[in-house]
C-alpha atoms as a PDB file:
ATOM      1  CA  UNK A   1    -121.550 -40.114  75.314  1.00  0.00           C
ATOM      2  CA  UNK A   2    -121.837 -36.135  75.158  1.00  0.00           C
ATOM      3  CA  UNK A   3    -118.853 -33.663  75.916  1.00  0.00           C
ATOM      4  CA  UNK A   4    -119.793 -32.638  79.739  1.00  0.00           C
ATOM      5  CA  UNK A   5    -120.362 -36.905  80.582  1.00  0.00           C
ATOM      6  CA  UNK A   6    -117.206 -37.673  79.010  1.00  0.00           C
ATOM      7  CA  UNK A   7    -115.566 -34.311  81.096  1.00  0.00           C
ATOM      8  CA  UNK A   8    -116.859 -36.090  84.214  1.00  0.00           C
ATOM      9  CA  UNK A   9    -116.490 -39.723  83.370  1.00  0.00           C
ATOM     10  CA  UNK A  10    -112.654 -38.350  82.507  1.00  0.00           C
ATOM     11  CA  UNK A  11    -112.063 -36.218  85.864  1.00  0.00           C
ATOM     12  CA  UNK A  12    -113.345 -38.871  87.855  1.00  0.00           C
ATOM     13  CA  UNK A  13    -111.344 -41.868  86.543  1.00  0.00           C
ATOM     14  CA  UNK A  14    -108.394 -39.524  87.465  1.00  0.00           C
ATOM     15  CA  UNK A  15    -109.747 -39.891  91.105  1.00  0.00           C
ATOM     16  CA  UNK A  16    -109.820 -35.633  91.373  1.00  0.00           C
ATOM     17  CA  UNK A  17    -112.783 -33.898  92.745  1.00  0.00           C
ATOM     18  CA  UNK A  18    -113.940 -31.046  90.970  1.00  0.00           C
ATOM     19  CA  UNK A  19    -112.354 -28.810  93.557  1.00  0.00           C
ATOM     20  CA  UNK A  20    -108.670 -30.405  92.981  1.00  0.00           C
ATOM     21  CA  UNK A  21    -109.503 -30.292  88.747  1.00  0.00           C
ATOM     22  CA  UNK A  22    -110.453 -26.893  89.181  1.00  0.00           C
ATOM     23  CA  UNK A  23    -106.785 -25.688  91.327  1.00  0.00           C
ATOM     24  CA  UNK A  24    -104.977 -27.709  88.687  1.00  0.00           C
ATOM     25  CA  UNK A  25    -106.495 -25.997  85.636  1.00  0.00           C
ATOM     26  CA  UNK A  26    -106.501 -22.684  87.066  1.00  0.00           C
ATOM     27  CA  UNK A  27    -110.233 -22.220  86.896  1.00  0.00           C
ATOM     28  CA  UNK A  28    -113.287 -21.969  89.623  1.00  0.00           C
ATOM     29  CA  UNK A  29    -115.048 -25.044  90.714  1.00  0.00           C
ATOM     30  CA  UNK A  30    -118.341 -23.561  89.513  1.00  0.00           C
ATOM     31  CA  UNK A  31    -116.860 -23.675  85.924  1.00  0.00           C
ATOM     32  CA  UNK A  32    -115.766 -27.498  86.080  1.00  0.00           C
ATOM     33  CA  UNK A  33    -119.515 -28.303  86.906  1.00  0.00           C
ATOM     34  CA  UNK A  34    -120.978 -25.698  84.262  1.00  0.00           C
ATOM     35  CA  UNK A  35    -118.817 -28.097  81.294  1.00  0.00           C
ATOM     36  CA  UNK A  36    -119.990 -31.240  83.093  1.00  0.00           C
ATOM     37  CA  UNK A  37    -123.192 -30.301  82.779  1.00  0.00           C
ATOM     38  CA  UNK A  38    -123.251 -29.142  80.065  1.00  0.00           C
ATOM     39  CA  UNK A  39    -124.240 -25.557  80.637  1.00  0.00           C
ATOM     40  CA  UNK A  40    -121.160 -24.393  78.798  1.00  0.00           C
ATOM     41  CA  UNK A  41    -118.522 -25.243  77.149  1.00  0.00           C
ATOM     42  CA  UNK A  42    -114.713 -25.363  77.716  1.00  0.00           C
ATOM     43  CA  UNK A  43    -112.196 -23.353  75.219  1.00  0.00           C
ATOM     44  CA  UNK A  44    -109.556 -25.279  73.634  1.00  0.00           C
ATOM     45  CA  UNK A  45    -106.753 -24.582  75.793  1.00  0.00           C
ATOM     46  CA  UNK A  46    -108.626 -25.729  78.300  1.00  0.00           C
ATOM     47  CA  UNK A  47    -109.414 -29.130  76.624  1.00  0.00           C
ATOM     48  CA  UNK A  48    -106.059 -29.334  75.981  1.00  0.00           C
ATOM     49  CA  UNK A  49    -105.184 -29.060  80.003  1.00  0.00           C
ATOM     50  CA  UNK A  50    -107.893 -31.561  80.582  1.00  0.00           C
ATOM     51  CA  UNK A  51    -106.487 -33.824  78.387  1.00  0.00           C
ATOM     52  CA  UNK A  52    -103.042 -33.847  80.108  1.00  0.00           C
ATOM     53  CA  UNK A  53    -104.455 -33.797  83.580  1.00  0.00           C
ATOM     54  CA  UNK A  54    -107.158 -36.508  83.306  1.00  0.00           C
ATOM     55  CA  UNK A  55    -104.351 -38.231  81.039  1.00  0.00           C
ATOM     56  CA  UNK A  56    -107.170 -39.245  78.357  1.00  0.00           C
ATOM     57  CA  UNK A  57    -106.673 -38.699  74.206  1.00  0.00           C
ATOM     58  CA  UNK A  58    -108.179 -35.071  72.661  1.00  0.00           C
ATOM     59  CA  UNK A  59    -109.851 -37.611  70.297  1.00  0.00           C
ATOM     60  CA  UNK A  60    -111.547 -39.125  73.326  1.00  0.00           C
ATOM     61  CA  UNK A  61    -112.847 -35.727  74.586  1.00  0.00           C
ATOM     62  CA  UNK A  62    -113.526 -34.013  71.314  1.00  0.00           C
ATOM     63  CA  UNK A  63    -115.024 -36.597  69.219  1.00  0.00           C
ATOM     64  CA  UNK A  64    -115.087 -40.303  70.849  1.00  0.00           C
ATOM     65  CA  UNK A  65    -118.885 -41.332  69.910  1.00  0.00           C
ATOM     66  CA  UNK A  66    -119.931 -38.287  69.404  1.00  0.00           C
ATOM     67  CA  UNK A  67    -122.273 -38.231  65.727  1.00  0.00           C
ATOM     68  CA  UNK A  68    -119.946 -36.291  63.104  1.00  0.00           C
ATOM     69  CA  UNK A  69    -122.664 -33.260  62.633  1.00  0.00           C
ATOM     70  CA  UNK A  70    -122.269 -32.798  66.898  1.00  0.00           C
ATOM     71  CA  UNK A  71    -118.135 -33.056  66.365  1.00  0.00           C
ATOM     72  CA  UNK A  72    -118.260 -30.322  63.590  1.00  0.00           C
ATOM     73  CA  UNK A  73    -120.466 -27.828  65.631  1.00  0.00           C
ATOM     74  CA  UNK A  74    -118.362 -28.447  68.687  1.00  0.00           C
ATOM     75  CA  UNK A  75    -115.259 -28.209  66.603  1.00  0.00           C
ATOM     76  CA  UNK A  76    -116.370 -24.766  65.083  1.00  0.00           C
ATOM     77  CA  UNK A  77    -116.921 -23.338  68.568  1.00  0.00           C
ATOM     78  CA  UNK A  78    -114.233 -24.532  69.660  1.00  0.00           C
ATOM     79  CA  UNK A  79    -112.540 -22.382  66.795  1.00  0.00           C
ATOM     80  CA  UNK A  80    -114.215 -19.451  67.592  1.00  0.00           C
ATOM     81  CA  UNK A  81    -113.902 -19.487  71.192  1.00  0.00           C
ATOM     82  CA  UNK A  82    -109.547 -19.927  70.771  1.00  0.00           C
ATOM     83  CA  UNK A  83    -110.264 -16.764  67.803  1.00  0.00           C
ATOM     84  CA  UNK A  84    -111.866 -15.023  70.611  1.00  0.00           C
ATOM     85  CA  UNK A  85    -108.504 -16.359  73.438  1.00  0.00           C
ATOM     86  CA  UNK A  86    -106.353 -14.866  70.696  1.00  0.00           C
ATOM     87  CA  UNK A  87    -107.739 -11.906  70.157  1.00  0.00           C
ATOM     88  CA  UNK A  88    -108.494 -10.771  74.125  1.00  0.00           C
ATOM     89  CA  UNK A  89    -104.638 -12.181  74.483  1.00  0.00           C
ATOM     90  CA  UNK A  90    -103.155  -9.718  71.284  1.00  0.00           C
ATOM     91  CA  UNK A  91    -105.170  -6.990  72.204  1.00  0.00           C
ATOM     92  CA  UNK A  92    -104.166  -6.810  76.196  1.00  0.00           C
ATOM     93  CA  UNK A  93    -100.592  -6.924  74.814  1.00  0.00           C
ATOM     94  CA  UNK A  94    -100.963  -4.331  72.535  1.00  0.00           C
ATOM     95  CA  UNK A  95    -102.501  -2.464  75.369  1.00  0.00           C
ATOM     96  CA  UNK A  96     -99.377  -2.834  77.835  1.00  0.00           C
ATOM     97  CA  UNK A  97     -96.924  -1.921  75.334  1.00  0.00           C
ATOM     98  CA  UNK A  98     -98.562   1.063  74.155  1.00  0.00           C
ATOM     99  CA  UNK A  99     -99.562   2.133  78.120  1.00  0.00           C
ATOM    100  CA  UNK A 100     -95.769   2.165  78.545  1.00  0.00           C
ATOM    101  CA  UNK A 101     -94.286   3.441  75.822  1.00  0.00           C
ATOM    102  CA  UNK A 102     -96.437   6.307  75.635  1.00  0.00           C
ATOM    103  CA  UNK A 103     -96.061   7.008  79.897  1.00  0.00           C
ATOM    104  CA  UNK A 104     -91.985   6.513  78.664  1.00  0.00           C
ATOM    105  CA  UNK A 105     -92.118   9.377  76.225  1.00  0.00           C
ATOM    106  CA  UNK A 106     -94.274  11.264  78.095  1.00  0.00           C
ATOM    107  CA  UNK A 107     -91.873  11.195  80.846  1.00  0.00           C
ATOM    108  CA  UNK A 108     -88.995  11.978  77.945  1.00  0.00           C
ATOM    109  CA  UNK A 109     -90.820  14.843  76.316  1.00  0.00           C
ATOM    110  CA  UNK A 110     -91.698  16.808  79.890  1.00  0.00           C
ATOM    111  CA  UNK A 111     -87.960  16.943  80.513  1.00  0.00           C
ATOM    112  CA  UNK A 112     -87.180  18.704  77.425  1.00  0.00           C
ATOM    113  CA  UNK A 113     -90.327  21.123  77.332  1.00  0.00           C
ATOM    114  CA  UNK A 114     -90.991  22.315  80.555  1.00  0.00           C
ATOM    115  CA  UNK A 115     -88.265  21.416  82.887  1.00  0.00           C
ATOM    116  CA  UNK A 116     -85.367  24.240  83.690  1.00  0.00           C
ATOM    117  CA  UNK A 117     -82.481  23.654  86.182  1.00  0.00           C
ATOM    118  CA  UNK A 118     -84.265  24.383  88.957  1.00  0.00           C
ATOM    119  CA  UNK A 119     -86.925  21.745  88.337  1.00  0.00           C
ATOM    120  CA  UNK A 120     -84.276  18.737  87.764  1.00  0.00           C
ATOM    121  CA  UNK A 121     -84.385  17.412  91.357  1.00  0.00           C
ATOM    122  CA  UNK A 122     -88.143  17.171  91.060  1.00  0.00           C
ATOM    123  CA  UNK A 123     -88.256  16.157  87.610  1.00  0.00           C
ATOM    124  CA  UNK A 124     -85.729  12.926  88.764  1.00  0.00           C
ATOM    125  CA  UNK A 125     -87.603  12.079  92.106  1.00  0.00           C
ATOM    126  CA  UNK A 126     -91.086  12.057  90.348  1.00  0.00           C
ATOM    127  CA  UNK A 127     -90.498  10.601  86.660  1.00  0.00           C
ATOM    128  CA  UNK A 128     -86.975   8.526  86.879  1.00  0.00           C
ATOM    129  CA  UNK A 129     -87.687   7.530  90.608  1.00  0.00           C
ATOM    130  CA  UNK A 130     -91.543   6.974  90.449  1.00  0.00           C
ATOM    131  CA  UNK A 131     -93.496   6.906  87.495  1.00  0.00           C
ATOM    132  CA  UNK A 132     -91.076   5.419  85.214  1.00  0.00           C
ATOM    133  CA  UNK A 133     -89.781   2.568  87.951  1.00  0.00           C
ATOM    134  CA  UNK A 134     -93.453   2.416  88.801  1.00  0.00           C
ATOM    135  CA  UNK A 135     -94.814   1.659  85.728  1.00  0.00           C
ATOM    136  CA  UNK A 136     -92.452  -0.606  85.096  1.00  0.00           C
ATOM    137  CA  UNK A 137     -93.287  -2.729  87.373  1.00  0.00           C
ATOM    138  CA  UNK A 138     -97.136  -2.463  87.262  1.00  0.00           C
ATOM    139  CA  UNK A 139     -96.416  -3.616  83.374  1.00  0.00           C
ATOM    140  CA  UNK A 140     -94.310  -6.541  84.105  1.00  0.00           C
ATOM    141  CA  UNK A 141     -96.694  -7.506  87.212  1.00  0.00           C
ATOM    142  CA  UNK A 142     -99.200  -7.689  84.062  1.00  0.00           C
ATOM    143  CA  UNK A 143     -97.168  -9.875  81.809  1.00  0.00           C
ATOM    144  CA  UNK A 144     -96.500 -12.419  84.775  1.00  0.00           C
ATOM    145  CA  UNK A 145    -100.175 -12.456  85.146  1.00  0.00           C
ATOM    146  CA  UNK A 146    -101.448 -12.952  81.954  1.00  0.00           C
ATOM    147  CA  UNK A 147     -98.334 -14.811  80.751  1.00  0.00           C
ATOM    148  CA  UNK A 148     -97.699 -13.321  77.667  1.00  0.00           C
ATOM    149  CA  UNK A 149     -95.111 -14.612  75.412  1.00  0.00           C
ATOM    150  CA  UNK A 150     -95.102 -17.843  77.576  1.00  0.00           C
ATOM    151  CA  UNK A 151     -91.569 -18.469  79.095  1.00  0.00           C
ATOM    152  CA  UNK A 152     -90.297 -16.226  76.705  1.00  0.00           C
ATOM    153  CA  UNK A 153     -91.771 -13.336  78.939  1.00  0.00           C
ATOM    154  CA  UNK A 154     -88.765 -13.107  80.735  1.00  0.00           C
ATOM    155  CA  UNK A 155     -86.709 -11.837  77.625  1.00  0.00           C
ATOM    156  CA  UNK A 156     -88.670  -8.356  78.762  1.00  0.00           C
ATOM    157  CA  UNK A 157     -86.265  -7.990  81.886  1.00  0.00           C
ATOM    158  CA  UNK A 158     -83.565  -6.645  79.755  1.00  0.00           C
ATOM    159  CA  UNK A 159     -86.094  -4.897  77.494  1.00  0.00           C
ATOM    160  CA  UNK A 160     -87.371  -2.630  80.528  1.00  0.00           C
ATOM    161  CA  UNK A 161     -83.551  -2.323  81.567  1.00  0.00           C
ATOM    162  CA  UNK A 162     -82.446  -0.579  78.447  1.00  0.00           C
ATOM    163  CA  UNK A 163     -85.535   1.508  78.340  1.00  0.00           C
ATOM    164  CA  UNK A 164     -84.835   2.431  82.241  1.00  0.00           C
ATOM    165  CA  UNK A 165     -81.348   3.289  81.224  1.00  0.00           C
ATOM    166  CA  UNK A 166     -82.197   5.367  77.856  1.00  0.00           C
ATOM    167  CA  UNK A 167     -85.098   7.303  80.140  1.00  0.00           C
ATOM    168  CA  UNK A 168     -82.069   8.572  82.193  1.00  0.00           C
ATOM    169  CA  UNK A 169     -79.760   8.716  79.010  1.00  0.00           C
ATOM    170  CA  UNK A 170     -81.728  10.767  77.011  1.00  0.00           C
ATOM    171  CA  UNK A 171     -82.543  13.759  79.627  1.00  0.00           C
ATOM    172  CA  UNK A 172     -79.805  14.618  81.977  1.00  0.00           C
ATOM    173  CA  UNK A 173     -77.134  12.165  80.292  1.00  0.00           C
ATOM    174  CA  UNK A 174     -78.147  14.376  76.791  1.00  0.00           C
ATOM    175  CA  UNK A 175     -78.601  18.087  78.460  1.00  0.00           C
ATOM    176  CA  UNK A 176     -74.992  16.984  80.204  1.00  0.00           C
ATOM    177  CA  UNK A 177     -73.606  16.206  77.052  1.00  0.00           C
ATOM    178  CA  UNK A 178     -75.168  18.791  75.149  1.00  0.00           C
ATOM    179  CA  UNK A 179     -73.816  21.536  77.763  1.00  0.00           C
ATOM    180  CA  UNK A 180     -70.551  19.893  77.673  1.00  0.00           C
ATOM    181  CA  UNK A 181     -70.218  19.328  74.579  1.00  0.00           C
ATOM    182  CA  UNK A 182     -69.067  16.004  75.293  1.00  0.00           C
ATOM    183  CA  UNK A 183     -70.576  12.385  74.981  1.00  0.00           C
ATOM    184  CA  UNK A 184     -71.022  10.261  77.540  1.00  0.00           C
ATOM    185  CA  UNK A 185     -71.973   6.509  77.631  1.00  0.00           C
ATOM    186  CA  UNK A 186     -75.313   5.436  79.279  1.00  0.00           C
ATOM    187  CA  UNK A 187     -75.453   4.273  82.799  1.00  0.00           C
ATOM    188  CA  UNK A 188     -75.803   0.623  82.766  1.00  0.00           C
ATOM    189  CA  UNK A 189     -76.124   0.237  85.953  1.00  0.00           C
ATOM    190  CA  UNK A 190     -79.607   1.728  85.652  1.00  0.00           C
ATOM    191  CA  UNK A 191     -79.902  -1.321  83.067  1.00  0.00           C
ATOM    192  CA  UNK A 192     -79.371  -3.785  85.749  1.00  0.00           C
ATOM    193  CA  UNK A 193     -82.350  -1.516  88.084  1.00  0.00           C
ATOM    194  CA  UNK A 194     -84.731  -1.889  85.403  1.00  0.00           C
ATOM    195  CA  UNK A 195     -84.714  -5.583  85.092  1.00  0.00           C
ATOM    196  CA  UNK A 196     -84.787  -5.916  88.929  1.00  0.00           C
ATOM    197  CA  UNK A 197     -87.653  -3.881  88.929  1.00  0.00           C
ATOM    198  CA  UNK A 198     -89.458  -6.055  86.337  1.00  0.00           C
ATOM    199  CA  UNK A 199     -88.089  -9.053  87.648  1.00  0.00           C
ATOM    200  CA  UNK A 200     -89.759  -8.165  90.413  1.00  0.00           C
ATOM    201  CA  UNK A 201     -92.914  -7.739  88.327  1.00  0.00           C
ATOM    202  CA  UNK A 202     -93.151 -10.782  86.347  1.00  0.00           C
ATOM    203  CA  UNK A 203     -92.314 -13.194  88.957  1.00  0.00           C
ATOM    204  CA  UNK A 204     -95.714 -11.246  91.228  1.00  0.00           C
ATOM    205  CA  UNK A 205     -97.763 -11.906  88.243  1.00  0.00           C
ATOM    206  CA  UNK A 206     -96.988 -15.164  87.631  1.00  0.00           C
ATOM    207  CA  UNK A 207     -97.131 -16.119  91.422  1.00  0.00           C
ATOM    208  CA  UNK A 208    -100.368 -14.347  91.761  1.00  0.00           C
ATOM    209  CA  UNK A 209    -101.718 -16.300  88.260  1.00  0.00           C
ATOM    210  CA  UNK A 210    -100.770 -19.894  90.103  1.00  0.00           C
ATOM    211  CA  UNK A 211    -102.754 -19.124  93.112  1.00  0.00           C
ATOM    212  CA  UNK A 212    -105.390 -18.170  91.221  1.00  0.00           C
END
């Protein structure tokens, strides 16, 4: 029996259509008939789901009578195509962590090279109050959405808190303190605002991956 009858044989011993296998593995109906017919083929996280959903043994889907020259092709794309997962996955978090660091020392830098007194208000109501806050959020949204790091995602709420804080800390905390000539500890209440904010992010993201 070949990978896409097995798929089927598998989905519909579970008594699921393909519209309910589809919702519970997160994909589109269209791409639970492609695999059962064998017009592609799934990745192995998703035989992995498959397995657990249609409560049947990875040997059973990935090998079961299959000859041993079809298992090792099969097996090899299956190792490319969870290369290729990885890859896509370490690259788009590479991407957000670079996106916001660099907007966060962008925002850091502008203070100290072109803003005077008179700009301060401005300075705070665009960068600390919108673009920083902002991207925060539009970050985190992306984490929840892509879940990165798994569960462990959420150990970036107090990650954007501290940088949230130190944005603050080190431009008008520093030119106060540098003025002054006195040091002053961080606001960590602004801690506490930055993991709201992408609290707020990560729980959109990952409410907006289950629907999908």
């Amino acid at each position: 029996m070949d990978i896409g009858s097995k798929i089927k044989k598998s989905r519909t011993e579970a008594k699921l259509t393909q519209e309910q296998a589809a919702e519970a593995l997160g994909i589109s109906r269209q791409t639970i008939s492609n695999w059962e017919n064998e017009r592609s083929y799934p990745d192995i996280i998703s035989v992995l789901k498959m397995s657990d959903l249609y409560s049947v043994s990875l040997d059973y889907l990935l090998k079961g009578e299959q000859t041993m020259s079809d298992y090792r092709d099969y097996r090899e794309y299956l190792e490319e195509s969870t290369n290729v997962v990885k890859s896509k996955t370490k690259l788009s978090k590479t991407i957000i962590i670079s996106a916001y660091l660099v907007i966060w020392a962008v925002a850091v830098l502008i203070f100290w090279l072109f803003i005077s007194g008179s700009d301060a208000m401005g300075y705070s109501l665009v960068f600390l109050w919108g673009i920083i806050p902002i991207s925060t959020f539009v970050m985190a949204l992306l984490i929840g959405k892509n879940d990165h790091w798994g569960r462990n995602k959420w150990f970036s709420l107090p990650i954007f808190g501290v940088m949230y804080m130190l944005a603050e800390y080190l431009t008008f905390s520093m030119a106060n303190n540098i003025t002054a000539n006195h040091v002053n500890v961080p606001q960590f209440s602004l801690l506490l605002a930055g993991a709201v904010i992408s609290a707020a992010g990560v729980a959109l993201g990952s409410f907006l991956r289950k629907r999908k």
